[in-house]
ModelCIF file with pLDDT and N, C-alpha, C, O atoms, coordinates in Angstrom:
data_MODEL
#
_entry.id   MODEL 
#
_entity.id                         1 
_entity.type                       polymer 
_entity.pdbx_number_of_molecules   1 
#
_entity_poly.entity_id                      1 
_entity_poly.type                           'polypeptide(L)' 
_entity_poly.nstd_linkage                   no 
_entity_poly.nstd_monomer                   no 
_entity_poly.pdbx_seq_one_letter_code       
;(UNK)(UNK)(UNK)(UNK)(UNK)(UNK)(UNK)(UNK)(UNK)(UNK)(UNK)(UNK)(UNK)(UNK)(UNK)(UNK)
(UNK)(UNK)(UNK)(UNK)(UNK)(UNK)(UNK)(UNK)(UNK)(UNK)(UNK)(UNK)(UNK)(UNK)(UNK)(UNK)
(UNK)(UNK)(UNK)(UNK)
;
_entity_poly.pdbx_seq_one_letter_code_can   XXXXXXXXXXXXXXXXXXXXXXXXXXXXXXXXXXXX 
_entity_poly.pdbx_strand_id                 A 
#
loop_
_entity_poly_seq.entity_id 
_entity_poly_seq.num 
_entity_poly_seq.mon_id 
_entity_poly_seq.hetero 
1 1  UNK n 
1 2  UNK n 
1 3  UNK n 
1 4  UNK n 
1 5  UNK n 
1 6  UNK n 
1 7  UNK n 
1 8  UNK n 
1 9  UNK n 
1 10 UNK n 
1 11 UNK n 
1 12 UNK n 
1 13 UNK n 
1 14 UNK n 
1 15 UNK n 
1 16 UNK n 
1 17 UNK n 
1 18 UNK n 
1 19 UNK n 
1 20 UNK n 
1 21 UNK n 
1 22 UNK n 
1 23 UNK n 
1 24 UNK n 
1 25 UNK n 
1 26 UNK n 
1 27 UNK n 
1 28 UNK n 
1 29 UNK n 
1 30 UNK n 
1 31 UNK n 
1 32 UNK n 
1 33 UNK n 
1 34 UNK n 
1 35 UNK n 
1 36 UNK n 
#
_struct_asym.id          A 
_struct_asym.entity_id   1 
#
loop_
_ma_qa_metric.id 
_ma_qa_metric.mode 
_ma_qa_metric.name 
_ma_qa_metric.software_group_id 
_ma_qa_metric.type 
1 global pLDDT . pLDDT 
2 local  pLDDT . pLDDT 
#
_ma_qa_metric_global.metric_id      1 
_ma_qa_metric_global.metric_value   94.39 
_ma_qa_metric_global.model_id       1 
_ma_qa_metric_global.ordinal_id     1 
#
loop_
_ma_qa_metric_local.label_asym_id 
_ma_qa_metric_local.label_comp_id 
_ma_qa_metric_local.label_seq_id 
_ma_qa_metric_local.metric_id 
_ma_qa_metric_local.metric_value 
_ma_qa_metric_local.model_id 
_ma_qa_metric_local.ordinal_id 
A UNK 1  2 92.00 1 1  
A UNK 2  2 92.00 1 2  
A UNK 3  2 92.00 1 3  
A UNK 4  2 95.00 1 4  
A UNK 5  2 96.00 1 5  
A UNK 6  2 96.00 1 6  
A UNK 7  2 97.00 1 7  
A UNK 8  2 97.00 1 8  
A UNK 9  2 97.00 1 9  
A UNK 10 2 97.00 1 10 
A UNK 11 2 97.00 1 11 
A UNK 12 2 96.00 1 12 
A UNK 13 2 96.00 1 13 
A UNK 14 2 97.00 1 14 
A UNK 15 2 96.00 1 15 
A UNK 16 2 94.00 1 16 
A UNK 17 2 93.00 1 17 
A UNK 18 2 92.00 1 18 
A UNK 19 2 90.00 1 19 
A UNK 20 2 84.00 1 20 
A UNK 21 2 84.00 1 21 
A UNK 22 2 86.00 1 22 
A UNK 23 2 93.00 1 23 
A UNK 24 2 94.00 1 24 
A UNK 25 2 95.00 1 25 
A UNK 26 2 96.00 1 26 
A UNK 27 2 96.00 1 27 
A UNK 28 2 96.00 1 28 
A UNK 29 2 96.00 1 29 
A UNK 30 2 97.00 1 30 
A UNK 31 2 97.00 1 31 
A UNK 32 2 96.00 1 32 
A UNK 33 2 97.00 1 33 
A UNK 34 2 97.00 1 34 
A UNK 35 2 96.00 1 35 
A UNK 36 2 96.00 1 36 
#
loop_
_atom_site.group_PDB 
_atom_site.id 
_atom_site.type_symbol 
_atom_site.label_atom_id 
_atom_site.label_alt_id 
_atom_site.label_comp_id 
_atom_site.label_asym_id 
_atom_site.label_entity_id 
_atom_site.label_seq_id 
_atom_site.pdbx_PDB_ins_code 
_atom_site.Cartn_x 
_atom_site.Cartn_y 
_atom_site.Cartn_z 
_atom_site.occupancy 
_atom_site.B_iso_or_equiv 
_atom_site.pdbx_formal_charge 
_atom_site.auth_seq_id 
_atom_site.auth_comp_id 
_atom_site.auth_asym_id 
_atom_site.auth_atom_id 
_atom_site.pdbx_PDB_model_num 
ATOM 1   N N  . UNK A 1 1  ? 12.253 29.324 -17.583 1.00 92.00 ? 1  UNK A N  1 
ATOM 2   C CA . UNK A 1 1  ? 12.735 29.948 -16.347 1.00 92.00 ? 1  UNK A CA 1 
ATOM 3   C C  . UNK A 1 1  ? 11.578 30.605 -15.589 1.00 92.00 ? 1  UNK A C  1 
ATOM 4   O O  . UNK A 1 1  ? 11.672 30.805 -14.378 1.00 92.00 ? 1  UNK A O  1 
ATOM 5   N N  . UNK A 1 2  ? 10.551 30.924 -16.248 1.00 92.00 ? 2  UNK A N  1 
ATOM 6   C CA . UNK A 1 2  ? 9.764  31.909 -15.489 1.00 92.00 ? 2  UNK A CA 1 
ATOM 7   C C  . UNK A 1 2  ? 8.454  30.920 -15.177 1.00 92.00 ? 2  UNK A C  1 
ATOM 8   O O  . UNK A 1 2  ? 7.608  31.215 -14.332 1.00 92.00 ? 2  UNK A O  1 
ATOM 9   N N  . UNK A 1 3  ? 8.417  29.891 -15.857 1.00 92.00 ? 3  UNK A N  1 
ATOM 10  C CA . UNK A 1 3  ? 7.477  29.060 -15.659 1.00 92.00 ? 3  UNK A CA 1 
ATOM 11  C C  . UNK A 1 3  ? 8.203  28.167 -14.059 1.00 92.00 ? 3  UNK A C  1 
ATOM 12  O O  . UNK A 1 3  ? 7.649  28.139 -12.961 1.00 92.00 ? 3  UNK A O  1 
ATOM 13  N N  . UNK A 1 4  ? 8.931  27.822 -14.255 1.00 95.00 ? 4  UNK A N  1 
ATOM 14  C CA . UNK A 1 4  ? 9.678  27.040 -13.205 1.00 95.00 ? 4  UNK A CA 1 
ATOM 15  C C  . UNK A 1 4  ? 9.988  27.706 -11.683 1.00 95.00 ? 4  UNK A C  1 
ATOM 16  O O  . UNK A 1 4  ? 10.280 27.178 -10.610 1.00 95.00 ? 4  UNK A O  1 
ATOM 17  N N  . UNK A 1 5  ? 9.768  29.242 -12.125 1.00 96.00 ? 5  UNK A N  1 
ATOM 18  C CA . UNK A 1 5  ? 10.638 30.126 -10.727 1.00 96.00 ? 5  UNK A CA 1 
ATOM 19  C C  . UNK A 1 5  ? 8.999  30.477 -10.177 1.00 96.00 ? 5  UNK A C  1 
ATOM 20  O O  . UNK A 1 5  ? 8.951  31.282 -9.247  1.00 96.00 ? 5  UNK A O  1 
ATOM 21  N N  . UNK A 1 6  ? 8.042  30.086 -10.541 1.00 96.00 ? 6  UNK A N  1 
ATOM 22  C CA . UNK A 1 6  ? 6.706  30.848 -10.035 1.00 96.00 ? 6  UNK A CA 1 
ATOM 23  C C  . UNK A 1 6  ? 5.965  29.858 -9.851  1.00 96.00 ? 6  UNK A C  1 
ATOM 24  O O  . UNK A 1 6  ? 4.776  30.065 -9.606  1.00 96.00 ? 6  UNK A O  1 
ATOM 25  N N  . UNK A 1 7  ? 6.482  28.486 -9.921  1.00 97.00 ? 7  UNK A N  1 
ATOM 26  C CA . UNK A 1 7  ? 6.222  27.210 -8.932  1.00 97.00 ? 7  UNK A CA 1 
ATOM 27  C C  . UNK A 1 7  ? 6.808  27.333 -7.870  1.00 97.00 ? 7  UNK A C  1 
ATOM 28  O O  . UNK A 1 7  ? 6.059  27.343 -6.893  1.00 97.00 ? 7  UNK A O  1 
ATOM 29  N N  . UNK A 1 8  ? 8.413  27.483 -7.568  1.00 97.00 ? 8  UNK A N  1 
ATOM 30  C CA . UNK A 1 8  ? 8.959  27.714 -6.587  1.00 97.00 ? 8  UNK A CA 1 
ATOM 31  C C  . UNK A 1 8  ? 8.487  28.881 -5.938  1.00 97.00 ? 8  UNK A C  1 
ATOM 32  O O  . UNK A 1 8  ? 8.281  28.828 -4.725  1.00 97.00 ? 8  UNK A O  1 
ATOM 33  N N  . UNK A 1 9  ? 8.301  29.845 -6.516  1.00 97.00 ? 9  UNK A N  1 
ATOM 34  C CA . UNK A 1 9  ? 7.926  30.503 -5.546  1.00 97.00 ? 9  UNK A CA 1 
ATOM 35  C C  . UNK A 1 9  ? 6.715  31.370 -4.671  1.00 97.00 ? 9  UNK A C  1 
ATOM 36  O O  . UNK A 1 9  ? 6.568  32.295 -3.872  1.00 97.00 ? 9  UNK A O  1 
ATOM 37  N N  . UNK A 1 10 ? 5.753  30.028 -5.692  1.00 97.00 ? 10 UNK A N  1 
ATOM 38  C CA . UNK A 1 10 ? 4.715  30.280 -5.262  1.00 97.00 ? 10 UNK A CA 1 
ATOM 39  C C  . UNK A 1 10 ? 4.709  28.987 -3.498  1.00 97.00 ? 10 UNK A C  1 
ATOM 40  O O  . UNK A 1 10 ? 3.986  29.216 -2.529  1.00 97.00 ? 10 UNK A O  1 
ATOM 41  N N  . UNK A 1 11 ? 5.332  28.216 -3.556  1.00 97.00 ? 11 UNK A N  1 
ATOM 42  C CA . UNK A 1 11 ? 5.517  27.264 -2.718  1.00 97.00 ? 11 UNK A CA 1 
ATOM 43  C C  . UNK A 1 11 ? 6.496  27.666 -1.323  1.00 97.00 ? 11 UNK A C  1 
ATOM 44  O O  . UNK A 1 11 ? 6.345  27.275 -0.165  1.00 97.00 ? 11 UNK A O  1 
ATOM 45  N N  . UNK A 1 12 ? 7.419  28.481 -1.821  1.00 96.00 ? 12 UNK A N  1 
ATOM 46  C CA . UNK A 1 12 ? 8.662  28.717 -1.033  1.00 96.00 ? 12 UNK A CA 1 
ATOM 47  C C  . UNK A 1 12 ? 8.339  30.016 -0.364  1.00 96.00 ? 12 UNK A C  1 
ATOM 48  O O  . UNK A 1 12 ? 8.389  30.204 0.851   1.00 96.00 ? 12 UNK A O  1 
ATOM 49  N N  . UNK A 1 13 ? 8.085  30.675 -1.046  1.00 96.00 ? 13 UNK A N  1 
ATOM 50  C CA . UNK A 1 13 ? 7.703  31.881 -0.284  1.00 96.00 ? 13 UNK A CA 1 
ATOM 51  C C  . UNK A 1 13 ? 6.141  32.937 -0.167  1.00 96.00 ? 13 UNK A C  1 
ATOM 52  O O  . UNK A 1 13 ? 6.088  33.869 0.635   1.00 96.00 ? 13 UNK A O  1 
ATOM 53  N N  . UNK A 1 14 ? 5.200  32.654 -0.914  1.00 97.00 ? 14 UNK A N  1 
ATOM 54  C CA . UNK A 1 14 ? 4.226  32.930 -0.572  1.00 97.00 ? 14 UNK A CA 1 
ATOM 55  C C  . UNK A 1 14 ? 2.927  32.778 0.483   1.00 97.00 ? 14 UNK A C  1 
ATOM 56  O O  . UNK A 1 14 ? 1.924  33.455 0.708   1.00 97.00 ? 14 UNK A O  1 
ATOM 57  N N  . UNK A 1 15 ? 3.621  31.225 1.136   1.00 96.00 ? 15 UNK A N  1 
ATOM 58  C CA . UNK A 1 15 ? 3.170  31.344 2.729   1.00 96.00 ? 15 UNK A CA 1 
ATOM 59  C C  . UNK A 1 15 ? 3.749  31.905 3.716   1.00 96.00 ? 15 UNK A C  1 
ATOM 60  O O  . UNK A 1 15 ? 3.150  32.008 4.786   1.00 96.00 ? 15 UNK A O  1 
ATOM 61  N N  . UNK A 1 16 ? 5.125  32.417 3.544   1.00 94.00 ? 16 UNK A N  1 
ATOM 62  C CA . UNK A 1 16 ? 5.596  32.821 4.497   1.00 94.00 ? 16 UNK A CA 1 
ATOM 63  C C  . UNK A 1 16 ? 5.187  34.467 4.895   1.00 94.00 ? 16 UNK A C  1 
ATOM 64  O O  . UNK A 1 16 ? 5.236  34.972 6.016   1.00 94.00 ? 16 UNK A O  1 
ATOM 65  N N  . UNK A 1 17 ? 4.841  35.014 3.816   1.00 93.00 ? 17 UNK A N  1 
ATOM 66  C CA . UNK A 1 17 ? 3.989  36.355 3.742   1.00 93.00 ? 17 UNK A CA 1 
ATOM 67  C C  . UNK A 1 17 ? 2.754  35.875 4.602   1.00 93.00 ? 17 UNK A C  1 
ATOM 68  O O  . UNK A 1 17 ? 2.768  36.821 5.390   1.00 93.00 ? 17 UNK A O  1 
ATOM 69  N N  . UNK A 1 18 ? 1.731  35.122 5.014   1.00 92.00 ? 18 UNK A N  1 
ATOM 70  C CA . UNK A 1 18 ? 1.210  35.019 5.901   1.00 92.00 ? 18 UNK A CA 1 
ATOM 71  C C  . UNK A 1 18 ? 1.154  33.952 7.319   1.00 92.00 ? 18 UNK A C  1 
ATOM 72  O O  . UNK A 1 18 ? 0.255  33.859 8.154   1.00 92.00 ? 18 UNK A O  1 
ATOM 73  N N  . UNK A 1 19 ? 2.249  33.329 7.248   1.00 90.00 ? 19 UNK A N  1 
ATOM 74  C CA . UNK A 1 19 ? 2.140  32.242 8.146   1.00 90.00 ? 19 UNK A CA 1 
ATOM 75  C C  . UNK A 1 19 ? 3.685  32.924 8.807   1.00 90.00 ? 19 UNK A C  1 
ATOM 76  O O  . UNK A 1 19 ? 3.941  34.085 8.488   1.00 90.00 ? 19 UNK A O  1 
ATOM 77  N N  . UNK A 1 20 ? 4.414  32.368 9.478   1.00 84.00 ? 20 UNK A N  1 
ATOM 78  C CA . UNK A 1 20 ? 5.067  32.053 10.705  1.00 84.00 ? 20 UNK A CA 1 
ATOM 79  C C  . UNK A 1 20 ? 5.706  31.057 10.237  1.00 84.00 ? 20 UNK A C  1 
ATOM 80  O O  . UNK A 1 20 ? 6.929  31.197 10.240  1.00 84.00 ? 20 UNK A O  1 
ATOM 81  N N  . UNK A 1 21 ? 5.187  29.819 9.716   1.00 84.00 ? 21 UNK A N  1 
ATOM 82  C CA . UNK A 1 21 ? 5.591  28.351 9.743   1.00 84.00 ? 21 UNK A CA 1 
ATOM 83  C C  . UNK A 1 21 ? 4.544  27.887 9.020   1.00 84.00 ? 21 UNK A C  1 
ATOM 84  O O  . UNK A 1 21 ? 3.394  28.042 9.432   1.00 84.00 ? 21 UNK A O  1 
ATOM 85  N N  . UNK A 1 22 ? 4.880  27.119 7.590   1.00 86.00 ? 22 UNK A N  1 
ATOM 86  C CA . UNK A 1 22 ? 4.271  26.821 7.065   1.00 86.00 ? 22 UNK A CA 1 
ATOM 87  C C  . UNK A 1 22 ? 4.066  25.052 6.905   1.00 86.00 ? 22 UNK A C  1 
ATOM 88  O O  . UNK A 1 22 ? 5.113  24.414 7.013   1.00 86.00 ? 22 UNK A O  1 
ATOM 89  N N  . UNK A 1 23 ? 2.739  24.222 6.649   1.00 93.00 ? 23 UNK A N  1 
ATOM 90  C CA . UNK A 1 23 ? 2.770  23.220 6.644   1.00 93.00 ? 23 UNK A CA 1 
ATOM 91  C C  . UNK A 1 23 ? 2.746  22.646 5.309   1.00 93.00 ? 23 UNK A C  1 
ATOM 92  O O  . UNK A 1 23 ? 2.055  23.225 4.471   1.00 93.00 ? 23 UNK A O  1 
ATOM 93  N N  . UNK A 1 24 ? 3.331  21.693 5.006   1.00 94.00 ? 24 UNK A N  1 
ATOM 94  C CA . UNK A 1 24 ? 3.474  20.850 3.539   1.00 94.00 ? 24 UNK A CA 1 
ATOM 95  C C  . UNK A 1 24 ? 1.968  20.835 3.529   1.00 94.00 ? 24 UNK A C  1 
ATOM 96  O O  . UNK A 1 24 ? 1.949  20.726 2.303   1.00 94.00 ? 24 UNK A O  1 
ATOM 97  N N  . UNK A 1 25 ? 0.538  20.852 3.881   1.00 95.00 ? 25 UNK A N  1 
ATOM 98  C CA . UNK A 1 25 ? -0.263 20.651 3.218   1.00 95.00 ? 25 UNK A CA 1 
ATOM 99  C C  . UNK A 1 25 ? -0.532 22.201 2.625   1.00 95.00 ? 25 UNK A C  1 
ATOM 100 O O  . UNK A 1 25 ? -1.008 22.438 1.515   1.00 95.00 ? 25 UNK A O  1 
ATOM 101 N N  . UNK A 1 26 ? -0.080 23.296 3.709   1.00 96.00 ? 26 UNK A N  1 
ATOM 102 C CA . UNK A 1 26 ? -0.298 24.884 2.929   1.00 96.00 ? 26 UNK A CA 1 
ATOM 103 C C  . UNK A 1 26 ? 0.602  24.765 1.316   1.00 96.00 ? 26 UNK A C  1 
ATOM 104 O O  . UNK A 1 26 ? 0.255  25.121 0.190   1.00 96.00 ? 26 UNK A O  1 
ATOM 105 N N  . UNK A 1 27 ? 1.763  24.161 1.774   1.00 96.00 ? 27 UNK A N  1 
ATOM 106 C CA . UNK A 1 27 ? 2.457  24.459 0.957   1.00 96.00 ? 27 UNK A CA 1 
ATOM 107 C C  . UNK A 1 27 ? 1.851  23.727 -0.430  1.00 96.00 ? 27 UNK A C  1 
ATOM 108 O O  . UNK A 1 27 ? 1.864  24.163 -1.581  1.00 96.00 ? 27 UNK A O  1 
ATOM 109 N N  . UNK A 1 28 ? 1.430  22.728 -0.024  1.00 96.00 ? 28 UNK A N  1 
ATOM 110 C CA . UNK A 1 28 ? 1.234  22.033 -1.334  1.00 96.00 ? 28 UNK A CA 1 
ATOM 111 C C  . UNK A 1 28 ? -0.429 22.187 -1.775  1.00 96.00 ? 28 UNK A C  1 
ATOM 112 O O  . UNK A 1 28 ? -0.870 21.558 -2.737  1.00 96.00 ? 28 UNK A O  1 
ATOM 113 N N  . UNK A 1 29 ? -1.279 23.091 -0.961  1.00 96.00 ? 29 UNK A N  1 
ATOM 114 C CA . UNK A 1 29 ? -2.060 23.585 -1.649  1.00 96.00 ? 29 UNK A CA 1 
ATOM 115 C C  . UNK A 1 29 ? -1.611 25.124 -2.848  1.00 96.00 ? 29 UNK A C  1 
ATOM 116 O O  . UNK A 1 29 ? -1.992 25.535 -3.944  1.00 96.00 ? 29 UNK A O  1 
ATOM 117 N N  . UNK A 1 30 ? -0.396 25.616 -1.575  1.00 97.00 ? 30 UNK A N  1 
ATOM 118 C CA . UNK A 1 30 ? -0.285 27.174 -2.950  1.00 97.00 ? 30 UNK A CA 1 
ATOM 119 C C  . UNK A 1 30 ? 0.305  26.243 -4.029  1.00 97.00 ? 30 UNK A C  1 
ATOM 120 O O  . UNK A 1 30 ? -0.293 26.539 -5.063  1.00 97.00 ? 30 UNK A O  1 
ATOM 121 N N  . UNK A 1 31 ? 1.649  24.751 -4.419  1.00 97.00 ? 31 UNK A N  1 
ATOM 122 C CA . UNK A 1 31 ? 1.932  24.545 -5.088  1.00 97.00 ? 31 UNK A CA 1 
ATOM 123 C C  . UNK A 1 31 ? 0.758  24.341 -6.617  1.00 97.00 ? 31 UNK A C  1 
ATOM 124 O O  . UNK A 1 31 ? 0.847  24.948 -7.684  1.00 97.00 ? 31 UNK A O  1 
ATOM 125 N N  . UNK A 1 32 ? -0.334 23.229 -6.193  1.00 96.00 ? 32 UNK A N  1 
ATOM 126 C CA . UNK A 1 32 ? -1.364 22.523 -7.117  1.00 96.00 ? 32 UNK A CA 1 
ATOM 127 C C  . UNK A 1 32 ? -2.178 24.501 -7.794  1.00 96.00 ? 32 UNK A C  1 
ATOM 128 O O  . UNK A 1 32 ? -2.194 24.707 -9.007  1.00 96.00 ? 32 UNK A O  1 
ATOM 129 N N  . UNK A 1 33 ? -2.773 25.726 -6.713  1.00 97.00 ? 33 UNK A N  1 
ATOM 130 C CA . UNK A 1 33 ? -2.781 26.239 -7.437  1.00 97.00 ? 33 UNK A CA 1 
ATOM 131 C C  . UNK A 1 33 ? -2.228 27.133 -8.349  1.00 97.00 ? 33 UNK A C  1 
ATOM 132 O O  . UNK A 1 33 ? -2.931 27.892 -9.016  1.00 97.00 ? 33 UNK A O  1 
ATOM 133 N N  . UNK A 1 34 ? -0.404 27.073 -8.457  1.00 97.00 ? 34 UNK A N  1 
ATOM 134 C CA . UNK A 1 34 ? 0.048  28.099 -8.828  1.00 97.00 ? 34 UNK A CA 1 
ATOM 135 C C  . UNK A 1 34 ? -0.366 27.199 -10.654 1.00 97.00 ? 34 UNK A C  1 
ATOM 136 O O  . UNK A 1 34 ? -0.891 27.773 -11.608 1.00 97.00 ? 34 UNK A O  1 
ATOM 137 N N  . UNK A 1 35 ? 0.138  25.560 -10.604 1.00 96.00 ? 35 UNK A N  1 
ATOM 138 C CA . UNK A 1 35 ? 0.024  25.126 -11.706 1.00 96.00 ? 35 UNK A CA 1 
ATOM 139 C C  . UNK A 1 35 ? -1.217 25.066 -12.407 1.00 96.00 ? 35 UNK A C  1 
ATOM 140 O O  . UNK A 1 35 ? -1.410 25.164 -13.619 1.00 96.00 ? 35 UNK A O  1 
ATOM 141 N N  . UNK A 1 36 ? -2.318 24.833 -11.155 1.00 96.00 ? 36 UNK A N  1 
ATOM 142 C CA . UNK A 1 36 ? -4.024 25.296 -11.873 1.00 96.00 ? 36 UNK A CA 1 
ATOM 143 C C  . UNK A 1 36 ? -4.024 26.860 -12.793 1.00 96.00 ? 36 UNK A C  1 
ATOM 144 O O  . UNK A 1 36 ? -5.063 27.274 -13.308 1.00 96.00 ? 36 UNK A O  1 
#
């Protein structure tokens, strides 16, 4: 559960703390490093 919820939400909501509107490449850079 905690492994799984801090992918999501490193993806889902940690650009939105600095962006407005986020782009699938932001997004899928915070995704690759939450799992790095």
């Amino acid at each position: 559960v905690i492994d799984v919820y801090k992918g999501y939400f490193s993806v889902y909501y940690i650009p939105l703390l600095f962006l407005d509107e986020s782009t699938n490449i932001v997004k899928a850079l915070a995704g690759f490093s939450a799992i790095l």
